[in-house]
Protein backbone atom coordinates (compact mmCIF):
# COMPACT_ATOMS: atom_id res chain seq x y z
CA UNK A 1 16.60 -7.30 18.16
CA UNK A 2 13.64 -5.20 17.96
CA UNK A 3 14.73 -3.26 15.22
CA UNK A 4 15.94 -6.11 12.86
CA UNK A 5 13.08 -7.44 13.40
CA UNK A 6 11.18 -4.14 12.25
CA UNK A 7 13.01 -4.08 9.06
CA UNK A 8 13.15 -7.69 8.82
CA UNK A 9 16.54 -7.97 8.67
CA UNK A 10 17.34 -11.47 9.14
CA UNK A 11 21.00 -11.34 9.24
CA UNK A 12 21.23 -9.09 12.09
CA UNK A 13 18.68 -11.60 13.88
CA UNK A 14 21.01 -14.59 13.40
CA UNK A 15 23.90 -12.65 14.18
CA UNK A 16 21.99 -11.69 17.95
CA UNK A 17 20.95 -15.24 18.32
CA UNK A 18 24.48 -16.61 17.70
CA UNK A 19 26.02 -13.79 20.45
CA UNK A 20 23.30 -14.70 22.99
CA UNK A 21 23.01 -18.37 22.61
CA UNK A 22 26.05 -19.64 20.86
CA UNK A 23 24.32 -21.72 18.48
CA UNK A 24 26.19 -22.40 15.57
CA UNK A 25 25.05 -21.68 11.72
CA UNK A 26 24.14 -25.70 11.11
CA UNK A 27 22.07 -25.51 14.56
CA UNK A 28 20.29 -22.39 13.16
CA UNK A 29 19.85 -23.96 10.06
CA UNK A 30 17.90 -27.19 11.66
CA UNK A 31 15.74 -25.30 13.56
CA UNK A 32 14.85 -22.84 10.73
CA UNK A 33 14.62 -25.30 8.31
CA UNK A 34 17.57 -24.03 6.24
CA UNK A 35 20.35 -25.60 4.66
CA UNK A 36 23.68 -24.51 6.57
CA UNK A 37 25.00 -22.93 3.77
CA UNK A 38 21.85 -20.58 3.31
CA UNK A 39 22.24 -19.34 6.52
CA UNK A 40 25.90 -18.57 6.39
CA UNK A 41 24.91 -17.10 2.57
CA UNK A 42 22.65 -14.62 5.06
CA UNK A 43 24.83 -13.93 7.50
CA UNK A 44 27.83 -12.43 5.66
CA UNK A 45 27.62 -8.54 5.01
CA UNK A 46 25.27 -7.90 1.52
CA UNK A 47 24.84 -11.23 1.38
CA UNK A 48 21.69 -13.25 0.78
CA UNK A 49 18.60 -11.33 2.22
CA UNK A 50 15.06 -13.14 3.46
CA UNK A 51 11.80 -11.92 1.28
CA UNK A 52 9.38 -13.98 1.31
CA UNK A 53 6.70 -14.83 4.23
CA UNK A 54 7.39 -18.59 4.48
CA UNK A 55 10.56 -18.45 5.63
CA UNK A 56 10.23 -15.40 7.80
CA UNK A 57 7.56 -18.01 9.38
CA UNK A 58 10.29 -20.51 9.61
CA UNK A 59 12.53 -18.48 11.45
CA UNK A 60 9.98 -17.36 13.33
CA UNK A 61 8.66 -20.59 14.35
CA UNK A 62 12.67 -22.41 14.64
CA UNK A 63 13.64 -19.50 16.43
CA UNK A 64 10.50 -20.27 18.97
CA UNK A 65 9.72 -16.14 18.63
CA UNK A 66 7.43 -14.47 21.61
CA UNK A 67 4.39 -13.26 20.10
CA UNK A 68 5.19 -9.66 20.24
CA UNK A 69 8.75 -10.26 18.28
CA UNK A 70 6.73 -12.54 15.71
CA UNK A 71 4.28 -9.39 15.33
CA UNK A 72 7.22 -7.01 15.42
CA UNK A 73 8.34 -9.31 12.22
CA UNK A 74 4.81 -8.75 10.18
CA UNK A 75 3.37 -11.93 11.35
CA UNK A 76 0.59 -12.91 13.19
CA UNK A 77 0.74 -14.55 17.05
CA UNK A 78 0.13 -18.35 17.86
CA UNK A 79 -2.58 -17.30 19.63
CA UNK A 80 -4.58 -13.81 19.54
CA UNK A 81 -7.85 -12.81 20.93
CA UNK A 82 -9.61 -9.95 19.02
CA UNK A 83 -12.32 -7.88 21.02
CA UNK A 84 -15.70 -7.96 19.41
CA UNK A 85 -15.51 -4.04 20.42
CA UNK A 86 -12.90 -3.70 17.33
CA UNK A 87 -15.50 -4.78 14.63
CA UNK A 88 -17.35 -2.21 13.06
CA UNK A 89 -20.92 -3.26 11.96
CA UNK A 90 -22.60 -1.14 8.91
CA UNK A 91 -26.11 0.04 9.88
CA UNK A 92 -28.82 0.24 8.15
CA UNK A 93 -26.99 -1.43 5.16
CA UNK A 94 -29.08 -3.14 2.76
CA UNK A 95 -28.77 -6.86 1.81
CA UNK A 96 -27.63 -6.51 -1.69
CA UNK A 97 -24.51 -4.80 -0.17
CA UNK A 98 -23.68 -7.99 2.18
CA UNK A 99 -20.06 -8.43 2.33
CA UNK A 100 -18.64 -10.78 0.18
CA UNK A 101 -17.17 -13.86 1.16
CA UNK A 102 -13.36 -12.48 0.79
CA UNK A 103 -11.92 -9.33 2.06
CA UNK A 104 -14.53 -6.98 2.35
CA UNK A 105 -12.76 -6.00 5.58
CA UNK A 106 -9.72 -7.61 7.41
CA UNK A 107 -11.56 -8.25 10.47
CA UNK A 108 -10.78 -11.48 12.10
CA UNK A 109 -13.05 -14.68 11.22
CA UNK A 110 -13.04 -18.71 11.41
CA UNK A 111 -10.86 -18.80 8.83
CA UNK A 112 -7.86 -17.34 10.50
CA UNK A 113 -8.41 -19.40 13.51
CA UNK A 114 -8.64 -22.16 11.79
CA UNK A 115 -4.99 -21.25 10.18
CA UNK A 116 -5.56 -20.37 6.57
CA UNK A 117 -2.41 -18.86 5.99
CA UNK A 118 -3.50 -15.29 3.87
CA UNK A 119 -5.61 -14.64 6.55
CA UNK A 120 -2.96 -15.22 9.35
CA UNK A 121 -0.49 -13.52 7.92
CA UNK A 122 -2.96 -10.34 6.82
CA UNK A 123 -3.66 -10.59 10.82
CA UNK A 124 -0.21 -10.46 11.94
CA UNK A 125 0.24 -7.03 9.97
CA UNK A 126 -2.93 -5.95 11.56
CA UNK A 127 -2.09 -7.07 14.78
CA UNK A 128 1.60 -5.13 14.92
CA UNK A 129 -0.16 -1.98 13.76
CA UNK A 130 -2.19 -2.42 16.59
CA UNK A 131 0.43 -3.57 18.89
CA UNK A 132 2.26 -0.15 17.93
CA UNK A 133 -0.49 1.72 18.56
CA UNK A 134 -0.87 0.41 22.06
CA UNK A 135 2.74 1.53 22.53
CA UNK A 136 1.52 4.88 21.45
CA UNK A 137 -1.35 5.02 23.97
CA UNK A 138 0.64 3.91 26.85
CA UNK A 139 2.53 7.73 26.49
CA UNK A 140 2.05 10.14 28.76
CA UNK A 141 0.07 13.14 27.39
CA UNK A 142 2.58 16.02 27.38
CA UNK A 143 0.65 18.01 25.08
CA UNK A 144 3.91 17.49 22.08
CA UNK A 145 2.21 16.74 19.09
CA UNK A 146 2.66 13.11 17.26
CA UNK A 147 4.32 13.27 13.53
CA UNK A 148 5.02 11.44 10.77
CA UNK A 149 4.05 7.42 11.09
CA UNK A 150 3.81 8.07 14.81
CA UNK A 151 0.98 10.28 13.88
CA UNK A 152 -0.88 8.00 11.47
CA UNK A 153 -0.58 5.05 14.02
CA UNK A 154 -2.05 7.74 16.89
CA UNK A 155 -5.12 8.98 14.59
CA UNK A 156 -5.81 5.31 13.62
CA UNK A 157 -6.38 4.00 17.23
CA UNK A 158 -8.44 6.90 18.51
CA UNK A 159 -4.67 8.17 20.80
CA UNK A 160 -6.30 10.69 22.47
CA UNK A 161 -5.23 14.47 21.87
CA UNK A 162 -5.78 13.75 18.14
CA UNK A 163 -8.84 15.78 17.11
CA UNK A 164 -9.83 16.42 20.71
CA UNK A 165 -10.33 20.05 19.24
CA UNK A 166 -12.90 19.43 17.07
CA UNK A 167 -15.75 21.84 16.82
CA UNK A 168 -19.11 22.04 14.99
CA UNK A 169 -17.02 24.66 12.71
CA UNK A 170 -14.73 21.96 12.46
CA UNK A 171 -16.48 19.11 11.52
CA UNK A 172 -19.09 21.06 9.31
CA UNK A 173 -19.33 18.94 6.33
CA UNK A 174 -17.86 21.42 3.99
CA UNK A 175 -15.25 22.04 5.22
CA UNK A 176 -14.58 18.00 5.78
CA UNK A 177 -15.29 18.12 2.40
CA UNK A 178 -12.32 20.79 1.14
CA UNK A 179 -9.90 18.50 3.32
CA UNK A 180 -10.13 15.61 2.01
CA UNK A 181 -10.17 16.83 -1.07
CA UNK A 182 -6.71 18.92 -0.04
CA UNK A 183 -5.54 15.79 0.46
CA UNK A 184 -6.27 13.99 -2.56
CA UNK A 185 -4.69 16.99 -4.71
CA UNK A 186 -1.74 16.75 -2.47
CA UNK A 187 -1.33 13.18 -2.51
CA UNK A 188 -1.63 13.30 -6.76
CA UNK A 189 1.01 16.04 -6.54
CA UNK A 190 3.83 14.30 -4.55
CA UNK A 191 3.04 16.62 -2.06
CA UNK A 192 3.94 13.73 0.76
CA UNK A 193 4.93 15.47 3.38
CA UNK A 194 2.21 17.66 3.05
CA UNK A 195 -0.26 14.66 3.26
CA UNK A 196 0.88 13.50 6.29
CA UNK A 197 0.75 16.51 8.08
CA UNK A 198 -2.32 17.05 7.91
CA UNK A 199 -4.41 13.72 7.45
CA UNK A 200 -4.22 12.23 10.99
CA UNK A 201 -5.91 15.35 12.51
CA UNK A 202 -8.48 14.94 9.93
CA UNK A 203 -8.97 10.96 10.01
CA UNK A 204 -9.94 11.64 13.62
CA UNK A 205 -12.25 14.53 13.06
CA UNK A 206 -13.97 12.77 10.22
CA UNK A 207 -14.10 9.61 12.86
CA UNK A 208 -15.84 11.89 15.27
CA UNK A 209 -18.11 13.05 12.19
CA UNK A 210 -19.38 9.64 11.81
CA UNK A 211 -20.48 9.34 15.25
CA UNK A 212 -21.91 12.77 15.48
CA UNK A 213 -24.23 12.83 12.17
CA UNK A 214 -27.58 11.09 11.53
CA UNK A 215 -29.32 10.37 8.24
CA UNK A 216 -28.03 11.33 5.35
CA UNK A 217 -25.21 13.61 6.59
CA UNK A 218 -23.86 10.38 8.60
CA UNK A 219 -23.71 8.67 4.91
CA UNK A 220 -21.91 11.44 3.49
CA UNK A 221 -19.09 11.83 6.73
CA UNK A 222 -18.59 7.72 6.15
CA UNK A 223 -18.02 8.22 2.59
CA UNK A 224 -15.31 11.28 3.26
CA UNK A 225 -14.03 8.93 5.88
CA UNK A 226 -13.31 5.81 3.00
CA UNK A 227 -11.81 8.12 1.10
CA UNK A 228 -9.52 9.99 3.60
CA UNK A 229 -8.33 6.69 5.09
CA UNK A 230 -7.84 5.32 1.05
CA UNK A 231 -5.14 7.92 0.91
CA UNK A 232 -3.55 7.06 4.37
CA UNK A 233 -3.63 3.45 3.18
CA UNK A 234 -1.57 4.62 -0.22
CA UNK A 235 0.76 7.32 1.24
CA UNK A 236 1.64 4.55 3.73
CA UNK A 237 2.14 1.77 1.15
CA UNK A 238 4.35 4.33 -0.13
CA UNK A 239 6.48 4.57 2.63
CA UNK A 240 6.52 1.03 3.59
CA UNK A 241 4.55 0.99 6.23
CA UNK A 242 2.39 -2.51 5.42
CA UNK A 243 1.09 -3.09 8.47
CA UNK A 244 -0.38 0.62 9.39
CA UNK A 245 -1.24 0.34 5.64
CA UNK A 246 -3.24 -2.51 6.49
CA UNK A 247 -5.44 -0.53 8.78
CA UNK A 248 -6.06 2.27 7.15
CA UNK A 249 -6.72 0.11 4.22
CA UNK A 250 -9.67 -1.83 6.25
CA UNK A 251 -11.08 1.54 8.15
CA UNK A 252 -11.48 2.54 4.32
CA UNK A 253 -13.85 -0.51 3.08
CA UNK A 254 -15.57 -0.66 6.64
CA UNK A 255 -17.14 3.26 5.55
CA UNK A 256 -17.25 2.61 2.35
CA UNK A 257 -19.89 -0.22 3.36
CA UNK A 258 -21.31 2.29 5.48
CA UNK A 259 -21.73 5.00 3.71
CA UNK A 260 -23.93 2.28 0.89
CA UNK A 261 -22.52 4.27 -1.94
CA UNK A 262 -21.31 1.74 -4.42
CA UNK A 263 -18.69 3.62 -6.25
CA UNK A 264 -16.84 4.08 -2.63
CA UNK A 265 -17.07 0.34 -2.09
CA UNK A 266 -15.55 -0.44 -6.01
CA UNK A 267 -13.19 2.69 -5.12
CA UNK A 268 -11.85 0.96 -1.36
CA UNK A 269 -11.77 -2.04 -2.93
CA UNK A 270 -8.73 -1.33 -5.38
CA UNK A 271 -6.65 0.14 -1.68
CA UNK A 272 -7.72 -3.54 -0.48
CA UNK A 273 -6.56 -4.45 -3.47
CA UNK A 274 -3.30 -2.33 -3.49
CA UNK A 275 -2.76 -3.83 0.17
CA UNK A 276 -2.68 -7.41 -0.88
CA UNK A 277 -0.66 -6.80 -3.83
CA UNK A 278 1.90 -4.94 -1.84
CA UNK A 279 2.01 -8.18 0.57
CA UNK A 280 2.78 -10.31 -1.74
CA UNK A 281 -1.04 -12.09 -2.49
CA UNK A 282 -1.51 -11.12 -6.08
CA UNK A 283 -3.50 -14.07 -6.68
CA UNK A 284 -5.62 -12.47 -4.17
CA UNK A 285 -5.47 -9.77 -5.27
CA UNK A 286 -6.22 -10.48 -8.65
CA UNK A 287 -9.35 -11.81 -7.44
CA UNK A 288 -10.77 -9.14 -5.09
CA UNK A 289 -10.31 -6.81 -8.00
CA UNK A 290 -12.23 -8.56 -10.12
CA UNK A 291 -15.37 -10.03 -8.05
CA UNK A 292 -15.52 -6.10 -7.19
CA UNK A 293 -15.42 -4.11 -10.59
CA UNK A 294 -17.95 -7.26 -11.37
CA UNK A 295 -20.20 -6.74 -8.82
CA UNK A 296 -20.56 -2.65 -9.27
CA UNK A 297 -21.11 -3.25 -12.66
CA UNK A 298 -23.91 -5.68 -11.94
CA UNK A 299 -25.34 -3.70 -9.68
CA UNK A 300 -25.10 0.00 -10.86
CA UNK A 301 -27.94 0.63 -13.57
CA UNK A 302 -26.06 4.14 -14.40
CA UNK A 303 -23.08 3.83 -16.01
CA UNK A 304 -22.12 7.15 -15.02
CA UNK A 305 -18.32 8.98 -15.56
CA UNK A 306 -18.04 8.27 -11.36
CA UNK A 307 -18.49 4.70 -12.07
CA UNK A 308 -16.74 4.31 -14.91
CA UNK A 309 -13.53 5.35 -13.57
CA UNK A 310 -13.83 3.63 -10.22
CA UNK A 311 -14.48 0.47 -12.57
CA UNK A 312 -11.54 0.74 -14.36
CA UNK A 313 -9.57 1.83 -12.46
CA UNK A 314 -10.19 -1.34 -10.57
CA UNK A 315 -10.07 -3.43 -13.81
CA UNK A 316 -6.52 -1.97 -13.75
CA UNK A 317 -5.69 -2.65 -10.20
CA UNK A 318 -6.13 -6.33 -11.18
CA UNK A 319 -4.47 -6.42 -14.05
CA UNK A 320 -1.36 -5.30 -12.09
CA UNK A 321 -1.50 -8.20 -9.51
CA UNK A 322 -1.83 -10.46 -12.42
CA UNK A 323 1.20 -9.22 -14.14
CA UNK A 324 2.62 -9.77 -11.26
CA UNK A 325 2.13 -13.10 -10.05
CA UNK A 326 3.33 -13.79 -13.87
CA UNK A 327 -0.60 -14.47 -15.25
CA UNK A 328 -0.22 -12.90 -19.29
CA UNK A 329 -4.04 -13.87 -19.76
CA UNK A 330 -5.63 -12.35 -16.66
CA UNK A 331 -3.71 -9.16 -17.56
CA UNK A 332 -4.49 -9.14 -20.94
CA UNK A 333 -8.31 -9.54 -20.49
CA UNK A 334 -8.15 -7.22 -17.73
CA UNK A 335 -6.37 -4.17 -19.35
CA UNK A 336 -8.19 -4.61 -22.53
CA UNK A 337 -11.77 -4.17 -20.31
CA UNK A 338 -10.14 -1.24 -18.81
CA UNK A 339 -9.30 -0.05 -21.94
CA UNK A 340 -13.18 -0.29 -23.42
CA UNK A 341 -14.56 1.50 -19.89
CA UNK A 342 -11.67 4.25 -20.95
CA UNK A 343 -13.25 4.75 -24.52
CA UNK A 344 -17.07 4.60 -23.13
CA UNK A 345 -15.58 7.34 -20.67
CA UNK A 346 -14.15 9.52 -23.87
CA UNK A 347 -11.42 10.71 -22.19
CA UNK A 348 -8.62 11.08 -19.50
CA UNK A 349 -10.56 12.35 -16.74
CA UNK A 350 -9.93 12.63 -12.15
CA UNK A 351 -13.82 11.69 -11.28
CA UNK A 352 -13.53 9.90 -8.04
CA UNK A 353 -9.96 10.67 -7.59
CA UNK A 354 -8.93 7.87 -10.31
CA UNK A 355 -7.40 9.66 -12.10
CA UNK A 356 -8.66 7.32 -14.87
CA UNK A 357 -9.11 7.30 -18.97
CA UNK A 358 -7.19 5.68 -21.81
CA UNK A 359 -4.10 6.95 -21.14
CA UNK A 360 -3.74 5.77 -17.63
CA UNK A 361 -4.21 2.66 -19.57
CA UNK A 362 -1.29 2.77 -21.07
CA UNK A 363 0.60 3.55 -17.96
CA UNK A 364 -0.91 0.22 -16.70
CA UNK A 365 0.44 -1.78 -19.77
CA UNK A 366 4.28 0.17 -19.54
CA UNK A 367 4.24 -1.50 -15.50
CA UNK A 368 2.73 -4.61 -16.41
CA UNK A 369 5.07 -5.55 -19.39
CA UNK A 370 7.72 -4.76 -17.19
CA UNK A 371 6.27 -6.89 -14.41
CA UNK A 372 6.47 -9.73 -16.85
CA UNK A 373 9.76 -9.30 -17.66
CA UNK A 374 9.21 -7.34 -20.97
CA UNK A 375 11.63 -4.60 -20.77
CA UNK A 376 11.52 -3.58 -24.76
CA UNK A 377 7.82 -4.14 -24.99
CA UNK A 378 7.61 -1.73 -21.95
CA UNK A 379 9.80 0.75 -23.28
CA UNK A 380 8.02 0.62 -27.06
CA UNK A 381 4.13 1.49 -25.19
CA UNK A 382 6.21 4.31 -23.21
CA UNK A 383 7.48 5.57 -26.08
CA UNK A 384 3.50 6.08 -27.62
CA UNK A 385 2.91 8.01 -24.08
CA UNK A 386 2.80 11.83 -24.49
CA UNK A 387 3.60 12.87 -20.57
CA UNK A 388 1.95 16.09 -20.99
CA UNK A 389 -1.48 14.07 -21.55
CA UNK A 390 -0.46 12.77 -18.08
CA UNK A 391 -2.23 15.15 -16.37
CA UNK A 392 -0.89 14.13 -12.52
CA UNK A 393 2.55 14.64 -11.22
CA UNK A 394 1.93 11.33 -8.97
CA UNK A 395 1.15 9.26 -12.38
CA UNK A 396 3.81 11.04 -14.31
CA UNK A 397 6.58 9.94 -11.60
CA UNK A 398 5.52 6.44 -11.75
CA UNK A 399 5.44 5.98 -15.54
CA UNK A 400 8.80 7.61 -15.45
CA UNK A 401 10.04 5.28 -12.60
CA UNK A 402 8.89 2.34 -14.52
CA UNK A 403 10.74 3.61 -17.65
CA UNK A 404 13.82 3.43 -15.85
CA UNK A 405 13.57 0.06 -14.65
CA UNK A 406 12.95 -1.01 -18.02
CA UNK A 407 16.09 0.73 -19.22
CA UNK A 408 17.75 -0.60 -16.64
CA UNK A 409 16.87 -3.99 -17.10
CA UNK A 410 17.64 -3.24 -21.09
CA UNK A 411 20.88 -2.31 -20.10
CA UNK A 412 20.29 1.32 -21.15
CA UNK A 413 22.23 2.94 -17.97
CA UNK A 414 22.72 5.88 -18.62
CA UNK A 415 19.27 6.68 -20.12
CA UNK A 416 17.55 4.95 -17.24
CA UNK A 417 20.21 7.29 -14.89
CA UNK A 418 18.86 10.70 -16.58
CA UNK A 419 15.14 9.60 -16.56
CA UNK A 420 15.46 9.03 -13.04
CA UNK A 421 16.97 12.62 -12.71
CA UNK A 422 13.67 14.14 -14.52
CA UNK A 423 11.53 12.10 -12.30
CA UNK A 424 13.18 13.67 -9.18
CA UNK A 425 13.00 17.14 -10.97
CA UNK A 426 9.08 16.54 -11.79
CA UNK A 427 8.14 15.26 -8.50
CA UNK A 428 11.19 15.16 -5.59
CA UNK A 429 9.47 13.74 -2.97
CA UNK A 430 8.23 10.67 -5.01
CA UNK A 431 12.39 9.89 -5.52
CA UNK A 432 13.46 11.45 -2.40
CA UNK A 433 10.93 9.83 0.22
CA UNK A 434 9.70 6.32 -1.22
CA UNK A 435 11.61 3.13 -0.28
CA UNK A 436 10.89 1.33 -3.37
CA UNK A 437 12.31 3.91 -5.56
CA UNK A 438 15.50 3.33 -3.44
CA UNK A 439 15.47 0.03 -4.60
CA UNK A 440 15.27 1.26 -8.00
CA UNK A 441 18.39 3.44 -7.85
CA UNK A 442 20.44 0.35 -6.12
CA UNK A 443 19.43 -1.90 -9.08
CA UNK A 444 20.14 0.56 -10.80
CA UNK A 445 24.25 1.17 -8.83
CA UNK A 446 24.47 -2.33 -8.75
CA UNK A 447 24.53 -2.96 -12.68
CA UNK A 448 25.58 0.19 -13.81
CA UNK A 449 28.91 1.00 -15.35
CA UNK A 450 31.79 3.30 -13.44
CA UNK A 451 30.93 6.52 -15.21
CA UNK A 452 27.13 5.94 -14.15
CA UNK A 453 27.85 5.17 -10.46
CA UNK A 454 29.83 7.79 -10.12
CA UNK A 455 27.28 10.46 -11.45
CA UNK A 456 24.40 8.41 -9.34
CA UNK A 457 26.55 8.62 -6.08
CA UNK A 458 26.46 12.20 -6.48
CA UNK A 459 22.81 12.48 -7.50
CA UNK A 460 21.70 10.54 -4.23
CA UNK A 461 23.68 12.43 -1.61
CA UNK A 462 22.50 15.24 -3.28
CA UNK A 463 18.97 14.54 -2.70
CA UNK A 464 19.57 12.70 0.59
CA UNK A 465 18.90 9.09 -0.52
CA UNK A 466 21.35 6.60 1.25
CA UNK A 467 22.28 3.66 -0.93
């Protein structure tokens, strides 16, 4: 039960309840609030599958769920108690750099007492990171060290062992400084595995940083810190990993606010952003992009190359979760202000990591067209895209990813088959390691014709994808 609950799959859980209890499917179907006949649709084998968060609450709540199985699920726990301990205060920060109202960090407040559902269900992936790390820290220290997600989840709760080596060679800022930049080049280059060697080790030295440094050297560890934890949040996302995603996610906007530098607030914002979007709140999203690129903007007198691409690449950020949630306007207005920042910038440029300029504009407008169901218009603003002005693999991959899915939803098979094969040539762990692109190749099997399945069977065992 645990693990269909992990990957949310919902047939497997009505199967186990049905073995256990011998309800029948119209008994499951009352107390889920389901018609029989969706709940029979769910049980067969490939049959209907659960997505969205209401009715995982249904189920959850018909099912009468434990807390710890409802958290195991990605939502939050009738009832939860959150330490003040756990909330990170900024010092010293200045009152034009208050938080605003909505979600400068995911910390708990009235509002998710008081049931607001974003904010309970943005808890409950919070609160089964957390749970899983306090599986983590119940292990007996036998010196093995943690990898992969275990890892991640270890350096994000303080497990001890991770970064218990640090030394004042270690954390000297320099070289804090080279590492986190390591991991930024190796995060742009598909480099995955790579990243998550090496970040936990150094989210917990740069975590030791920012307890150890004073003045202006403490500013400069918290802004290293938003940044490292920015990648763990995407290279997480990534993997599917929402609700260790959602930490990483917060611990990058609480030292962004820390560090008082308002490009690394704007720049945390769009991985808050990121988070929401990849929950499902793109109307929230939407907005927390926007009151942030407005808010730098009104409050940087310096329109400087650093804030120009952390503006818009935020601007862009936004524009996504409005394509996404179906909102033509919002995107429209937003990619076109992105689009002026680009020009005032002059050119495609990585200040800030962003990786921003006019034509990661136009990468923007190839996702969002297909996000609103514009397959040809997608594939026409591809076709102005010269890929080697593309200077990062990571952007590269994506623009060919979407390209596909636009082909495939064109119908274009067999093109949309032999982009994907480039993609995995250009960057393998980008096709190889991300769930999502998974998805991708079974749209992609599931439409396709005989000759294209064939040659796609063979392409994913190849690489190792299961479909």
């Amino acid at each position: 039960m645990t693990d269909a609950l992990t990957s949310r799959d919902i047939r497997t859980v009505f199967h186990l309840v049905r073995q256990y209890t011998g309800a029948s499917q119209t008994q499951i179907a009352i107390a889920c609030g389901m018609s029989q006949g969706k709940v029979s649709e769910t049980m067969k084998p490939g049959g209907r599958q659960v997505l969205t968060l209401e009715v995982f609450e249904r189920i959850a709540d018909g099912l009468q769920m434990p807390d710890a199985a409802r958290m195991t699920l990605g939502l939050a726990p009738r009832t939860f108690a959150v330490s003040s301990a756990t909330v990170i205060t900024p010092r010293d920060t200045p009152a034009d750099l208050a938080p605003l109202p909505f979600p400068d960090s995911l910390d708990v407040d009235p509002d998710v007492q008081g049931g607001n559902p974003l904010h309970r269900r943005t808890f409950g992936k919070v609160a089964g990171a957390s749970l899983f790390s306090t599986i983590l820290g119940d292990l007996p220290s036998d010196g093995a060290p943690l990898e992969g997600v275990e890892a991640f989840a270890a350096a994000l709760a303080g497990y001890p062992g991770i970064g218990d080596s640090a030394s004042p060679a270690t954390l000297s800022m320099a070289r804090l400084d080279a590492a986190v930049a390591a991991a930024k080049r190796n995060y742009q280059a598909t480099k995955y595995s790579a990243v998550t060697r090496s970040l936990p080790a150094l989210l917990a030295d740069l975590r030791l940083a920012c307890a150890t440094y004073e003045g202006d050297a403490r500013l400069q560890a918290e802004a290293l810190s938003a940044e490292a934890h920015h990648v763990a949040a995407s290279i997480l996302l990534k993997l599917d990993h929402q609700g260790l995603a959602w930490v990483a996610a917060d611990r990058s906007m609480q030292a962004a606010r820390n560090s008082q530098d308002l490009t690394i607030i704007g720049s945390s914002a769009r991985i808050i952003t990121h988070a929401l979007m990849n929950d499902g709140h793109h109307g929230a999203a939407t907005k927390t992009a926007s009151s942030y690129a407005e808010r730098i903007d009104h409050d940087t007198e310096h329109r400087t190359p650093d804030f120009l691409s952390v503006y818009g690449a935020l601007l862009l950020r936004g524009a996504v979760a409005a394509g996404q949630r179906s909102d033509r306007h919002t995107a429209a207005t937003l990619l076109d202000e992105a689009q002026a920042a680009g020009h005032e910038l002059g050119g495609d440029h990585n200040h800030r990591w962003t990786a921003f300029g006019p034509t990661n504009v136009q990468l923007h407008r190839v996702n969002i067209a297909l996000q609103l169901g514009d397959a040809g218009a997608a594939i026409q603003e591809a076709r102005t895209i010269d890929l080697n002005h593309v200077p990062l693999t990571e952007r590269k991959a994506t623009l060919l990813i979407d390209t596909s899915r636009a082909l495939t939803q064109w119908g274009k098979h067999e093109k949309a088959y032999d982009v994907l094969r480039f993609a995995h040539q250009l960057a393998p762990e980008e096709i190889s390691a991300r769930p999502a692109v998974h998805r991708t190749l079974r749209d992609l099997m599931a439409t396709a014709p005989p000759s294209i399945k064939r040659q796609l069977q063979e392409f994913t065992t190849e690489i190792g994808v299961r479909l």
